[in-house]
C-alpha atoms as a PDB file:
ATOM      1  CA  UNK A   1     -71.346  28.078  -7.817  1.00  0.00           C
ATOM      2  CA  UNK A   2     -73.362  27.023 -10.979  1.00  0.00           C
ATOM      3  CA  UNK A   3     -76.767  28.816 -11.555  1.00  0.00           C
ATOM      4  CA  UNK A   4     -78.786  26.533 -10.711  1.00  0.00           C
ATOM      5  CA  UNK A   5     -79.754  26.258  -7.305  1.00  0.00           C
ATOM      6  CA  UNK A   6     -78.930  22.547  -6.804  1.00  0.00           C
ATOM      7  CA  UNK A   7     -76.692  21.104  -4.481  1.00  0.00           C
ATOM      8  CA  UNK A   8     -73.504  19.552  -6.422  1.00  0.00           C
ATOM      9  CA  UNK A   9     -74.092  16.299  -5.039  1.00  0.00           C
ATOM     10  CA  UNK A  10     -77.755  16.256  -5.596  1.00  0.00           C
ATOM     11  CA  UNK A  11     -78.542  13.432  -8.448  1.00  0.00           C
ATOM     12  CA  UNK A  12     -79.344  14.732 -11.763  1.00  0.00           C
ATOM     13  CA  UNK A  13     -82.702  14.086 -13.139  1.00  0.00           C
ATOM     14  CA  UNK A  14     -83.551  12.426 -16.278  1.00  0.00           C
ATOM     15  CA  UNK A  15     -84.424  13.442 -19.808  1.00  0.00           C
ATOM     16  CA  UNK A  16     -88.023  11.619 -18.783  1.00  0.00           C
ATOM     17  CA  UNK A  17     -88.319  13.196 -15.580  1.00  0.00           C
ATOM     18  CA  UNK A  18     -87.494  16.542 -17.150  1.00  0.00           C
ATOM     19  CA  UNK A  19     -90.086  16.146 -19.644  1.00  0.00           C
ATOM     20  CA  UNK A  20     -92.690  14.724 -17.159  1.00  0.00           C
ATOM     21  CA  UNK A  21     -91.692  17.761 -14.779  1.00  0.00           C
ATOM     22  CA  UNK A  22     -92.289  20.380 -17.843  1.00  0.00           C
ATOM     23  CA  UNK A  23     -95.593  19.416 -18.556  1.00  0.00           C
ATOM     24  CA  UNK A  24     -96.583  18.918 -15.059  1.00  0.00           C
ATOM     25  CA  UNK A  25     -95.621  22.737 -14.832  1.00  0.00           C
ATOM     26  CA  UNK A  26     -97.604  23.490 -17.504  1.00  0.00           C
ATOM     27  CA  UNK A  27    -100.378  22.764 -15.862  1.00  0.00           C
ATOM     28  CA  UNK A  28    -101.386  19.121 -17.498  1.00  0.00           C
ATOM     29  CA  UNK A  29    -102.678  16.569 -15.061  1.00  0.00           C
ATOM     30  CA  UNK A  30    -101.202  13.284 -14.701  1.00  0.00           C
ATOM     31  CA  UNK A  31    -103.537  11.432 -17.247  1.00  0.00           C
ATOM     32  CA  UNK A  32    -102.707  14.414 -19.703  1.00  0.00           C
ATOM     33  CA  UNK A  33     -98.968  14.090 -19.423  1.00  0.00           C
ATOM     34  CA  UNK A  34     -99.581   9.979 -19.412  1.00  0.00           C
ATOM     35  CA  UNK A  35    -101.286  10.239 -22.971  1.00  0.00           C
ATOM     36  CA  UNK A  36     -98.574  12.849 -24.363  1.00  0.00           C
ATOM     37  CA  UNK A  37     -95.890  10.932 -23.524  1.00  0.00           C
ATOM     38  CA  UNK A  38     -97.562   7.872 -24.168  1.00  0.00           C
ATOM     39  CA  UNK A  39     -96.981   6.220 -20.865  1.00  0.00           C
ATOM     40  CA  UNK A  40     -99.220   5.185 -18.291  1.00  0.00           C
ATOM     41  CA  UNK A  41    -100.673   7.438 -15.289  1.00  0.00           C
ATOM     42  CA  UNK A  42     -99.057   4.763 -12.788  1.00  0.00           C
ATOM     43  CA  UNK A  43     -95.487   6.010 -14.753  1.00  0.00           C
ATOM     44  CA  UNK A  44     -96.077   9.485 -14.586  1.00  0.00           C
ATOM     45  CA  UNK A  45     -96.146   8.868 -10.503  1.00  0.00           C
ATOM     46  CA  UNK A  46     -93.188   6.850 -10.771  1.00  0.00           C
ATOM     47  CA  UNK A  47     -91.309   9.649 -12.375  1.00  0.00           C
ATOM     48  CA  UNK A  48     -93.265  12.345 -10.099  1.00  0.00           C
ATOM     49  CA  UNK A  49     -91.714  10.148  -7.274  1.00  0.00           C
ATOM     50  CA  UNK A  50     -88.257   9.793  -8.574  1.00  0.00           C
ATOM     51  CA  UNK A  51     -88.591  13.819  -8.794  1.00  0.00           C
ATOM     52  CA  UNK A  52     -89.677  14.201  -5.233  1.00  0.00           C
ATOM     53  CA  UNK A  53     -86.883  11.700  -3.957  1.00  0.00           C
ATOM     54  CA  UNK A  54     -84.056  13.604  -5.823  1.00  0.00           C
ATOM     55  CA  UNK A  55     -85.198  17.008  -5.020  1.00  0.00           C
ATOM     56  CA  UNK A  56     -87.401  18.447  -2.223  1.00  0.00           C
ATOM     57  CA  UNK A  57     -90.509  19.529  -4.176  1.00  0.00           C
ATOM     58  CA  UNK A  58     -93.923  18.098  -1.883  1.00  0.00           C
ATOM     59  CA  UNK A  59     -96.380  20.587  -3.677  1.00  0.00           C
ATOM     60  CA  UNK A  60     -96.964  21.472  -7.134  1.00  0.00           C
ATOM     61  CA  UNK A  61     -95.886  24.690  -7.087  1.00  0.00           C
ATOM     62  CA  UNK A  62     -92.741  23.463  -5.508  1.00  0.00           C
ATOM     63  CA  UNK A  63     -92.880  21.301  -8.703  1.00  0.00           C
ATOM     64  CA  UNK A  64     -93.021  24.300 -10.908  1.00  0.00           C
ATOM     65  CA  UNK A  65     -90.433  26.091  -9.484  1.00  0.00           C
ATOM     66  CA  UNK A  66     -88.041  23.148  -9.879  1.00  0.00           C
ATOM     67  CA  UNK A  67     -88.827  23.003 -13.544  1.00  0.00           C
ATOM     68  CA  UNK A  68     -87.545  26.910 -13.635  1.00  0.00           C
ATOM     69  CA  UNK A  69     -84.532  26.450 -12.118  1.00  0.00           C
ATOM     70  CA  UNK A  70     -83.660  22.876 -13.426  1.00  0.00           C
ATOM     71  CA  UNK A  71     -84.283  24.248 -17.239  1.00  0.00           C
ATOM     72  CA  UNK A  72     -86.660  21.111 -17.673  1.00  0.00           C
ATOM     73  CA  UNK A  73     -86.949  19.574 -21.325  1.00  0.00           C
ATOM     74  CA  UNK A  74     -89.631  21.714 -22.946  1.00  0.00           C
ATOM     75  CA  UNK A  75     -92.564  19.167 -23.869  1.00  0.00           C
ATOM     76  CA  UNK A  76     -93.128  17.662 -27.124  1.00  0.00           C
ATOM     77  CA  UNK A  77     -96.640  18.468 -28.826  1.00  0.00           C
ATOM     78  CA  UNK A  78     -99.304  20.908 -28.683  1.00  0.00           C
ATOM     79  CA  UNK A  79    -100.013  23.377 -26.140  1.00  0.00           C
ATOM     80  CA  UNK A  80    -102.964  21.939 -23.761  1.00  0.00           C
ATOM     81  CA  UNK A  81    -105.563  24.488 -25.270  1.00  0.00           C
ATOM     82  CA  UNK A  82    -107.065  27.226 -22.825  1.00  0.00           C
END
C-alpha cells in the first residue's frame, strides 16, 4: 500500500486544491488565501468544498492533517507574519 493514507480509488485532488489546502494549514483564513492566490473568498469555498467532497476532512484540523499526509503544494509567497 502507498504511504499515503488514501484509499486507491479516492479522487486525486488538484494542484489548486493542494495549494488552497496548504495555506489553509498554515493557518491563513479564507480572505488571506483568496488575496494570495488571487482568487475570490467565494473560490476558496469552492475548492474547500471540492476538498471536503473528495476526502472526509469536516474540521480544520482534519484539514491540516490532510495537507500532511496528501504532501499538499507548499504555498507561493511570504510567510503570513506572526
Amino acid at each position: 500500500m502507498p504511504a499515503t493514507s488514501r484509499p486507491q480509488s479516492a479522487p486525486a485532488l488538484s494542484h489548486r486544491e493542494r495549494q488552497v489546502l496548504a495555506h489553509i494549514a498554515e493557518g491563513l483564513s479564507h480572505k488571506q488565501v483568496a488575496r494570495r492566490l488571487g482568487i475570490s473568498v467565494h473560490t476558496v469555498s469552492t475548492y474547500l468544498r471540492r476538498i471536503r467532497t473528495k476526502r472526509t476532512a469536516p474540521t480544520v484540523a482534519h484539514l491540516v492533517h490532510l495537507s500532511r499526509t496528501e504532501n499538499a503544494a507548499p504555498p507561493t509567497g511570504q510567510r503570513p507574519a506572526p
